[in-house]
N, C-alpha and C. Protein backbone atom coordinates (compact mmCIF):
# COMPACT_ATOMS: atom_id res chain seq x y z
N UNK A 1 86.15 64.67 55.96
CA UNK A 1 85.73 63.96 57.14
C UNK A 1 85.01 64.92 58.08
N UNK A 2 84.00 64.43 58.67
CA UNK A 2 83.52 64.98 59.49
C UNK A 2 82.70 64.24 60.28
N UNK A 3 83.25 64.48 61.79
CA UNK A 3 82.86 62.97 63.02
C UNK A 3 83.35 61.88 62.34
N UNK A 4 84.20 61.61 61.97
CA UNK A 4 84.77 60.33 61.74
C UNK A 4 84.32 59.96 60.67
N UNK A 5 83.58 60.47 59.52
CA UNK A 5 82.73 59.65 58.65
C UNK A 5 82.78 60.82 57.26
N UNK A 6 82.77 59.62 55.95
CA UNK A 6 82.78 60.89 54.93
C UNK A 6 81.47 61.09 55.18
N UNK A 7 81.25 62.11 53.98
CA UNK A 7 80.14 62.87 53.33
C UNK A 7 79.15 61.94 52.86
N UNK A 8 80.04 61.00 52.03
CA UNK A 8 78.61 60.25 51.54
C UNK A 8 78.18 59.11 52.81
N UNK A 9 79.25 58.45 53.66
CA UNK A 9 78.31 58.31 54.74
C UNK A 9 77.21 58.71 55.55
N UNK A 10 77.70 60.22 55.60
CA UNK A 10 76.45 60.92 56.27
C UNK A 10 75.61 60.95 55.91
N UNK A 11 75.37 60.90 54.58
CA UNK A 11 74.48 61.18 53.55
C UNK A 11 73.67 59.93 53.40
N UNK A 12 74.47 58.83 53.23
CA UNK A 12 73.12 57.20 53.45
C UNK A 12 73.02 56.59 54.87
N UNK A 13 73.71 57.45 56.17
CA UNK A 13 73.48 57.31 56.83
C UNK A 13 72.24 58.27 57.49
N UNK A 14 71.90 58.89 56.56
CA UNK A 14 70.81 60.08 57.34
C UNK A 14 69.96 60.47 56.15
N UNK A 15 69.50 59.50 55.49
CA UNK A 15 68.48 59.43 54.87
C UNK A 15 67.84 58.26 53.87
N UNK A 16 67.20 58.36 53.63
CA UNK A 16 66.15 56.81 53.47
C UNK A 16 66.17 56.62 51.69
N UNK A 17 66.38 58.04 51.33
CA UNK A 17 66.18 58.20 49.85
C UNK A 17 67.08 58.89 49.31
N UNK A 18 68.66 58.53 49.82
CA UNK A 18 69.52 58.91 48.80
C UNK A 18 70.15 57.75 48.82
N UNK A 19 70.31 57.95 47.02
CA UNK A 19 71.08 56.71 46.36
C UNK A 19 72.25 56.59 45.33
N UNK A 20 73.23 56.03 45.53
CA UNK A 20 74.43 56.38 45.45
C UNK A 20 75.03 55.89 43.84
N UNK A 21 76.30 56.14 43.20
CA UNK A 21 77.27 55.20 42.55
C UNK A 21 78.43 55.58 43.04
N UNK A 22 78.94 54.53 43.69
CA UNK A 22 80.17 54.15 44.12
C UNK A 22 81.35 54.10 43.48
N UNK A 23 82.36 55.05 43.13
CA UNK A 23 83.60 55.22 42.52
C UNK A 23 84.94 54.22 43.52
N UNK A 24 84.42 52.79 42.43
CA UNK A 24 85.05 52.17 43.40
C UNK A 24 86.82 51.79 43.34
N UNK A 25 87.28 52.34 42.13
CA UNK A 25 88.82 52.91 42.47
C UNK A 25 89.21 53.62 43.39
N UNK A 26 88.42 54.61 43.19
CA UNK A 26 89.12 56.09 44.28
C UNK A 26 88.39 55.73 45.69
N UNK A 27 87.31 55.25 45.61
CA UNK A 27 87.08 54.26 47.14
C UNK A 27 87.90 53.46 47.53
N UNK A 28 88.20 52.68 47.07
CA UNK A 28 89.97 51.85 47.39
C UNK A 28 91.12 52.13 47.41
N UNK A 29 91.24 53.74 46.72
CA UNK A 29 92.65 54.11 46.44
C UNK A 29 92.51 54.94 48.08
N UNK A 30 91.66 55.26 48.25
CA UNK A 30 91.48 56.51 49.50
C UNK A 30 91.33 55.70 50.91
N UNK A 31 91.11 54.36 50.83
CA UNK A 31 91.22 53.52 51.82
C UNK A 31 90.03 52.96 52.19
N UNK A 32 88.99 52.52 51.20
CA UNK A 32 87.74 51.61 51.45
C UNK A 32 87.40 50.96 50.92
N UNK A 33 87.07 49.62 51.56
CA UNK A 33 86.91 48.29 50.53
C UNK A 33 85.85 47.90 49.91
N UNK A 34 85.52 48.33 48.79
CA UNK A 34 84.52 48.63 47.88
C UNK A 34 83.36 47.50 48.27
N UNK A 35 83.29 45.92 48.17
CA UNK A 35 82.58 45.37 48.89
C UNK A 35 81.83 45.40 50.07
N UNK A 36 82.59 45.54 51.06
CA UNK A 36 82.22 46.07 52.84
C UNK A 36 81.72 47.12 52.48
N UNK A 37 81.82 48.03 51.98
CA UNK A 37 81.33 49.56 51.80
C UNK A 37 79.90 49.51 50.90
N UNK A 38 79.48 48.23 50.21
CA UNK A 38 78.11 47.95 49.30
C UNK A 38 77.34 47.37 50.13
N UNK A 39 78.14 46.48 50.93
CA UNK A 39 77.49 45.64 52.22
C UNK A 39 76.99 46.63 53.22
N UNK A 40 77.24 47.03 53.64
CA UNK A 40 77.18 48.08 54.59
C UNK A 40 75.99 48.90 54.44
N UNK A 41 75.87 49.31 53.23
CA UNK A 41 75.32 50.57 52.55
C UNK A 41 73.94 49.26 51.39
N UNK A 42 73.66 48.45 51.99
CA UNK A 42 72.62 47.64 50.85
C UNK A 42 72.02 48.26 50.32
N UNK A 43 71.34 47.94 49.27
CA UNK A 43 70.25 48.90 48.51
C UNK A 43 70.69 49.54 48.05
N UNK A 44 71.57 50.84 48.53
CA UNK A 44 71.77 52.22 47.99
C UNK A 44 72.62 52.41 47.02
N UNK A 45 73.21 51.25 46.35
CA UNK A 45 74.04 51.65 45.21
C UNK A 45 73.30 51.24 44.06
N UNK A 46 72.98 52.30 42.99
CA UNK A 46 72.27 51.97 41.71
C UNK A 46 73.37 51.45 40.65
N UNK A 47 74.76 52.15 41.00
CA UNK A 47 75.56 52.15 40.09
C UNK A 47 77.03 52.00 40.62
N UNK A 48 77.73 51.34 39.67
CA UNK A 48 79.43 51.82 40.26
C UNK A 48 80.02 52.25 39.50
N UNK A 49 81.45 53.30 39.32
CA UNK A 49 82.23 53.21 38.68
C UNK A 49 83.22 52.57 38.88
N UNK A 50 83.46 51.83 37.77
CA UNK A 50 84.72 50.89 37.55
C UNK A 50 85.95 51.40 36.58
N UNK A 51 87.05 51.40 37.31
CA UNK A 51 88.06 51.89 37.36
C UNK A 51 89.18 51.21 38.26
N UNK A 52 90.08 50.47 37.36
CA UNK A 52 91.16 49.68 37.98
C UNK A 52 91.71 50.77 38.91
N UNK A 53 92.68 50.21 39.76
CA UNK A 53 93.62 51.16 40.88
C UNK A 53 94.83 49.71 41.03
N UNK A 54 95.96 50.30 41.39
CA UNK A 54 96.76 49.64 42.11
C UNK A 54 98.04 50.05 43.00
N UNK A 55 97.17 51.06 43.49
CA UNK A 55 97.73 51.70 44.71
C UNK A 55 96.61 51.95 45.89
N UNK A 56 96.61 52.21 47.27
CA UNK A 56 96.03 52.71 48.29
C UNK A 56 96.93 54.02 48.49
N UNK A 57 96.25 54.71 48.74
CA UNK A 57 97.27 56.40 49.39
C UNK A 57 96.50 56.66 50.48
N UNK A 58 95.38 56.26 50.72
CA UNK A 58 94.61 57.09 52.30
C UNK A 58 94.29 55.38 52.92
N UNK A 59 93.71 55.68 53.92
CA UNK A 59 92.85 57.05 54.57
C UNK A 59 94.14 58.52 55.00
N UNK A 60 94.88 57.66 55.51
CA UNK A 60 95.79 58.95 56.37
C UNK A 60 95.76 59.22 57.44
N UNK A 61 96.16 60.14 58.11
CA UNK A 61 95.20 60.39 59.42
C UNK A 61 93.85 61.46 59.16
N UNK A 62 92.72 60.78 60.29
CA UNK A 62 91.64 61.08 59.61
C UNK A 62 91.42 62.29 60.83
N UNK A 63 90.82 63.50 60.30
CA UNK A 63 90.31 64.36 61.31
C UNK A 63 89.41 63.75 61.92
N UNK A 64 88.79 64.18 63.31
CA UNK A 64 87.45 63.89 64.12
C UNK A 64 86.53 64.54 63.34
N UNK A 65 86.81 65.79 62.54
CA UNK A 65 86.03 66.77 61.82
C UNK A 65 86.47 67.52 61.27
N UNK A 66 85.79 68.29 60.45
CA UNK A 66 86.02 69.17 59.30
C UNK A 66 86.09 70.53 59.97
N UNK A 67 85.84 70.61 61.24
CA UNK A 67 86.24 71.91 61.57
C UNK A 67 88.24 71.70 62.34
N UNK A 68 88.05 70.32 62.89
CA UNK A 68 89.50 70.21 63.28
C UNK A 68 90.45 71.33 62.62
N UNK A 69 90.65 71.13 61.27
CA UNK A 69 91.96 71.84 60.78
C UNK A 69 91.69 73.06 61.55
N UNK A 70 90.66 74.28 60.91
CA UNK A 70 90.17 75.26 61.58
C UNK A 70 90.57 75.63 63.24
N UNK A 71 90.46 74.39 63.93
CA UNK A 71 90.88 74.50 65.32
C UNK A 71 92.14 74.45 65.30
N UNK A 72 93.20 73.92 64.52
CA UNK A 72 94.80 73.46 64.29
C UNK A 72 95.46 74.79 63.77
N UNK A 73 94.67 75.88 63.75
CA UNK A 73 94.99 77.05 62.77
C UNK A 73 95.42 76.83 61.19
N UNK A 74 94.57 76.39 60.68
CA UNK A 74 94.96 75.47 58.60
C UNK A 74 93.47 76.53 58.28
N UNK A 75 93.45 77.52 57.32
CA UNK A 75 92.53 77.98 56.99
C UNK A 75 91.42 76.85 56.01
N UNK A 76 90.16 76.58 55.56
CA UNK A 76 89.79 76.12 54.66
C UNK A 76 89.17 77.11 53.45
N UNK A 77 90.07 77.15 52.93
CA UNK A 77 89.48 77.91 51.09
C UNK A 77 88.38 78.09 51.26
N UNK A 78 87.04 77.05 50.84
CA UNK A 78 86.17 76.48 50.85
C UNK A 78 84.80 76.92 51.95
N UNK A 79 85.51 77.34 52.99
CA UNK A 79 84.37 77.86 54.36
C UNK A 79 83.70 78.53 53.99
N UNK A 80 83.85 79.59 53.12
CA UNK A 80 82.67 80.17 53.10
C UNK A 80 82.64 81.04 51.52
N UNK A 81 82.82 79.72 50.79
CA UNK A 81 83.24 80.36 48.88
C UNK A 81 81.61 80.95 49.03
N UNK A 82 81.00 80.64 49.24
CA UNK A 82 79.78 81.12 48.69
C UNK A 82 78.97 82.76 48.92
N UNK A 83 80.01 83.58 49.85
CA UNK A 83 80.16 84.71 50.18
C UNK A 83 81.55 85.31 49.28
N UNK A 84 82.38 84.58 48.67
CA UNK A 84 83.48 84.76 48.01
C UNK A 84 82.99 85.95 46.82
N UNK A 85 83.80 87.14 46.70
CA UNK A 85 83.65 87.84 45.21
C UNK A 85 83.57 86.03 44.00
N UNK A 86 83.17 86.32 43.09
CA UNK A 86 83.76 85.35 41.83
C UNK A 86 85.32 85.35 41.47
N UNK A 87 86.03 86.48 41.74
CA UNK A 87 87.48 86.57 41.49
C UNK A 87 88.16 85.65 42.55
N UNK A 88 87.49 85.68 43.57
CA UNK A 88 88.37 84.76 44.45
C UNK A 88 87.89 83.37 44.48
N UNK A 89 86.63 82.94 44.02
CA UNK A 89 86.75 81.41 43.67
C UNK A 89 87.53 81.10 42.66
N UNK A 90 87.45 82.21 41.65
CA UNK A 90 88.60 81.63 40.11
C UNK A 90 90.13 81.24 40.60
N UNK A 91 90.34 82.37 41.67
CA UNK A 91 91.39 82.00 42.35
C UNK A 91 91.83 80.71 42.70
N UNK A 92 91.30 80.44 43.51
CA UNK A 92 91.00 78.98 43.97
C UNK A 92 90.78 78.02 43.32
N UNK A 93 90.33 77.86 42.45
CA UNK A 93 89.62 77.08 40.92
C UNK A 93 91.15 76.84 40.19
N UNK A 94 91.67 78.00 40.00
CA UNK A 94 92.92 78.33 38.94
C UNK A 94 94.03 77.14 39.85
N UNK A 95 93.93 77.31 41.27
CA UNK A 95 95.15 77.39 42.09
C UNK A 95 95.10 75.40 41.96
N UNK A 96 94.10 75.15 41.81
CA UNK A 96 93.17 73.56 42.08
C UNK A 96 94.20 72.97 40.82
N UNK A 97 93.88 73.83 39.61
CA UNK A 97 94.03 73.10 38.21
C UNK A 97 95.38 73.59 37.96
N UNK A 98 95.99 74.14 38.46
CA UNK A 98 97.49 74.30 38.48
C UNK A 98 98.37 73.32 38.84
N UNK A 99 97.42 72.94 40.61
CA UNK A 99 98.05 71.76 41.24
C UNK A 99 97.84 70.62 39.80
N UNK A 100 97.04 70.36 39.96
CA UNK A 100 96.24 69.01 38.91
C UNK A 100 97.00 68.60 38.01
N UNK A 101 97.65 70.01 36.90
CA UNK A 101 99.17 70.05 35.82
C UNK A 101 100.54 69.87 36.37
N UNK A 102 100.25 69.54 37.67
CA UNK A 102 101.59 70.24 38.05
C UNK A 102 102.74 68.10 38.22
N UNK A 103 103.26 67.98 38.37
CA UNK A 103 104.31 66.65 38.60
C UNK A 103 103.58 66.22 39.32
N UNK A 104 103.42 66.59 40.86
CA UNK A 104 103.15 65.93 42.20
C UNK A 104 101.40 66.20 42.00
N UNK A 105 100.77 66.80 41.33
CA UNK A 105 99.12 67.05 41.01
C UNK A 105 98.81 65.22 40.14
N UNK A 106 99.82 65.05 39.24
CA UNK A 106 99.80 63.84 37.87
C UNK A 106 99.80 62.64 38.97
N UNK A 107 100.79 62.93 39.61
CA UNK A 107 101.38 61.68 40.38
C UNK A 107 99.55 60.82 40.97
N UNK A 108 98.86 61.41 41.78
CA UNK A 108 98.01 60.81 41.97
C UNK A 108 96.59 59.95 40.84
N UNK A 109 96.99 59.98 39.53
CA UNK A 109 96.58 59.43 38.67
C UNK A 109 97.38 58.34 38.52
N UNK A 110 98.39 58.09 38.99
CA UNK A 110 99.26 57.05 38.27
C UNK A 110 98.88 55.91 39.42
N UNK A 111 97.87 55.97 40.13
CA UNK A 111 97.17 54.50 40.48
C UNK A 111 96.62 54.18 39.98
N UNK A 112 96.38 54.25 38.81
CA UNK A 112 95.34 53.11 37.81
C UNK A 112 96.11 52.74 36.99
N UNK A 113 95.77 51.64 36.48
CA UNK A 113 96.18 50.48 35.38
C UNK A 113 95.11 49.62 34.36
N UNK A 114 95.36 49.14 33.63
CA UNK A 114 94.53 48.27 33.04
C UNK A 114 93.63 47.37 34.11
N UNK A 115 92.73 47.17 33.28
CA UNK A 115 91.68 46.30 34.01
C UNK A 115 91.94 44.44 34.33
N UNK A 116 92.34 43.91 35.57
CA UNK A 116 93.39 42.63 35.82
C UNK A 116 94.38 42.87 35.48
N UNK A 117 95.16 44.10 35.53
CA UNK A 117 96.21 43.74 36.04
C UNK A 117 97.35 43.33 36.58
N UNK A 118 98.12 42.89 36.47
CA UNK A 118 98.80 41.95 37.69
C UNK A 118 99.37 42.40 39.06
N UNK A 119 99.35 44.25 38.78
CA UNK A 119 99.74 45.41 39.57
C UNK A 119 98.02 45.22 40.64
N UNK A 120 96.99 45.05 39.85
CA UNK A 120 95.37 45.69 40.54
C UNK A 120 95.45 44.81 42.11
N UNK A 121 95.28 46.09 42.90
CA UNK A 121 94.33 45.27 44.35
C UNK A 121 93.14 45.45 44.20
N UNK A 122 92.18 46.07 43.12
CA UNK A 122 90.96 45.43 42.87
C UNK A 122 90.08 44.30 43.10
N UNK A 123 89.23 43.79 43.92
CA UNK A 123 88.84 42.58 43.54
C UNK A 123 87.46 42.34 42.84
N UNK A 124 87.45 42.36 41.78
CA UNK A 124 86.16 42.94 41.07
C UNK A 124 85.23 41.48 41.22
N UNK A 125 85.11 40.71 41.24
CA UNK A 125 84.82 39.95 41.44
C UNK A 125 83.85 39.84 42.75
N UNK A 126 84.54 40.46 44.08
CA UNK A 126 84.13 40.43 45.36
C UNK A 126 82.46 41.55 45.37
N UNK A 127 83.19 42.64 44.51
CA UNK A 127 82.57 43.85 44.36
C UNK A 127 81.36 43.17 43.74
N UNK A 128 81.10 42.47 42.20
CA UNK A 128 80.34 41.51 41.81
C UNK A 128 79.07 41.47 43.05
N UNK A 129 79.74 40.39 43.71
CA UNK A 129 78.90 39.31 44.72
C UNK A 129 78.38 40.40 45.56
N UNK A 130 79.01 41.65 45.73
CA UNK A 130 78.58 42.22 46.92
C UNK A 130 77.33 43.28 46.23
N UNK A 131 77.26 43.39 45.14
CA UNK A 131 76.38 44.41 44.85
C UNK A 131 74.70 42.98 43.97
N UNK A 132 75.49 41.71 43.86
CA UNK A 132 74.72 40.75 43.86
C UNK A 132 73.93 40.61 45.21
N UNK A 133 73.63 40.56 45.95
CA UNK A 133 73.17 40.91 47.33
C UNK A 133 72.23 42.01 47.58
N UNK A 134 72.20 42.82 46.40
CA UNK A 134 71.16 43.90 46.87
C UNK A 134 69.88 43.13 45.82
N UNK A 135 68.84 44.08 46.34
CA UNK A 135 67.42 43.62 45.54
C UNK A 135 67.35 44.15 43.87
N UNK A 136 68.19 44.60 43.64
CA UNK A 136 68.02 45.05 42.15
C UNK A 136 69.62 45.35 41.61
N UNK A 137 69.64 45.42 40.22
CA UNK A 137 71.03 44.49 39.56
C UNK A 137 71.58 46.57 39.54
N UNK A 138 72.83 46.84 39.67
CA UNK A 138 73.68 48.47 39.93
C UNK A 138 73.94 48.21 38.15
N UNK A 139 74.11 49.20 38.15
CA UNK A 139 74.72 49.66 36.60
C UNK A 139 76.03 49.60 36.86
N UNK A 140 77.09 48.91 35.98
CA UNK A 140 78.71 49.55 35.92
C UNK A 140 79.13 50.71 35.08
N UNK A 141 79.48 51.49 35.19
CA UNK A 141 79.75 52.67 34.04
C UNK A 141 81.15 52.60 34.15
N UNK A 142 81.90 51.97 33.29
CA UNK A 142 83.28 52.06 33.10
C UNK A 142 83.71 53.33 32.49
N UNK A 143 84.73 53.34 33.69
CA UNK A 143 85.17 55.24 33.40
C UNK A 143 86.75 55.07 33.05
N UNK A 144 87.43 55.61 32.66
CA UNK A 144 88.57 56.27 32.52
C UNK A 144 88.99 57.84 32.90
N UNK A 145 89.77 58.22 33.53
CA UNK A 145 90.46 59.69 33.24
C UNK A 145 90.41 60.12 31.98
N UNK A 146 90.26 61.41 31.44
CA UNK A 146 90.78 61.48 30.08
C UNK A 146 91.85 61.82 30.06
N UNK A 147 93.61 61.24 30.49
CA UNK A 147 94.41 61.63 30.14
C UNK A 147 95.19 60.25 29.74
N UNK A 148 94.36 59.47 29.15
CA UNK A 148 94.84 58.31 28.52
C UNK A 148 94.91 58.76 26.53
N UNK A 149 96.06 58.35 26.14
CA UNK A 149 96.26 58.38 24.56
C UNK A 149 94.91 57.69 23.78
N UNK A 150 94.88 56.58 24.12
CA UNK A 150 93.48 56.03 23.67
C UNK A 150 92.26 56.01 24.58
N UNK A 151 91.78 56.61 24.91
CA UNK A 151 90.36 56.33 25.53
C UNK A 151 89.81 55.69 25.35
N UNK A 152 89.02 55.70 24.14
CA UNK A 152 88.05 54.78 23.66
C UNK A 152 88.47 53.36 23.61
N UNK A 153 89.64 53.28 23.13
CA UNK A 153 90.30 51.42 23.39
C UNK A 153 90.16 51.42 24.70
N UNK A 154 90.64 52.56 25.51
CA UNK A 154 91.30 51.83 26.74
C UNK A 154 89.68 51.35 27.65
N UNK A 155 88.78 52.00 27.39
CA UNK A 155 87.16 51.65 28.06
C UNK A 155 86.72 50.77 27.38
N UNK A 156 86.78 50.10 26.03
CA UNK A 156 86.90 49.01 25.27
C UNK A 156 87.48 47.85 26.12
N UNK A 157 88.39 48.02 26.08
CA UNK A 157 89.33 47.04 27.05
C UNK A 157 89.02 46.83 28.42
N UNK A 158 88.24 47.85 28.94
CA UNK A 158 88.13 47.58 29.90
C UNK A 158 86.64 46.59 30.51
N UNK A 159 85.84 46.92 29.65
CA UNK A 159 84.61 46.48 29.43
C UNK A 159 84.77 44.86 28.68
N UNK A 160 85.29 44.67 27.87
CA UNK A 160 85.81 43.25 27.52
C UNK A 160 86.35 42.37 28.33
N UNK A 161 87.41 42.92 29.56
CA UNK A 161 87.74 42.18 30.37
C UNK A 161 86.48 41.85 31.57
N UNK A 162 86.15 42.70 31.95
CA UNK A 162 84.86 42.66 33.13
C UNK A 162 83.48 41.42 32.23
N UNK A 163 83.56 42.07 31.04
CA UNK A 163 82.69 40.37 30.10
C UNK A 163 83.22 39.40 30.71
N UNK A 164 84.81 39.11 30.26
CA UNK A 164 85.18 38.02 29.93
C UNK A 164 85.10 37.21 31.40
N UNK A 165 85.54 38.07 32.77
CA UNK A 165 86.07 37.84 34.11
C UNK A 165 85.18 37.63 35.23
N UNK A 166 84.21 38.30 35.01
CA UNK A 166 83.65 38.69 36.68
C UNK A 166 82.25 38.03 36.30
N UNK A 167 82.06 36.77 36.58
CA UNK A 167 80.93 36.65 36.91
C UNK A 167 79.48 36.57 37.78
């Protein structure tokens, strides 16, 4: 966050020619309603990813800005990697994918589910109509994590249901 607004807000809010795909699980899991957020943003989505969720975990409380923490005394890793030796981004990199293996790293994957659900606050359908509304038809790229046993069924499945459902 920064001024109240993500990144990719800023980003189709401050320019004419950037164009987006909308990860619209983790947009809903993080606290935005994938529709309102296509509405909002017309035109600019070429594409979405589709990916069931059936959990919300954010927004949270949202900083005013990305320097906030900084002012709260919370260092950010990140401030200034790009002056970093390489040993100390691996650091950081290592420390990322540690979390990621770790119980409480997994835990935030376990908001997704099959595609309809009976768990999904998805409304794919809404998402549909709302990207129906722009002047040209978005691509869906049905994604999965790869830490599913079947992949390939499970994006199978997922793509069969969105046939069968969302018109």
């Amino acid at each position: 966050m920064d001024e109240g607004k993500t990144l990719l807000e800023h980003l189709l809010d401050n320019s004419t020619k950037c164009y987006s795909q909308l990860d619209c699980g983790w947009a809903q899991n993080g606290g935005c309603y994938p529709p309102s957020f296509i509405r909002r943003y017309k035109n600019r989505f070429v594409a979405i990813h589709v990916k069931e969720n059936s959990k919300v975990q954010g927004p949270g409380p949202r900083p005013a800005s990305r320097h906030a923490a900084e002012e709260a005394g919370h260092a950010n890793p990140f401030a200034n990697v790009k002056e970093m030796p390489l040993e100390e981004r691996q650091k950081i990199l290592d420390g990322f994918n540690a979390h990621m293996n770790s119980p409480e790293g997994k835990k935030q994957f376990e908001v997704q589910c099959p595609m309809g659900a009976p768990e999904s606050n998805m409304n794919w359908q809404d998402i549909k109509d709302a990207l129906d509304e722009q002047d040209f038809e978005a691509f869906w790229v049905v994604e999965r994590e790869g830490f599913y046993d079947e992949h390939d069924k499970c994006i199978a499945d997922d793509a069969r249901w969105i046939k069968e459902n969302i018109h």
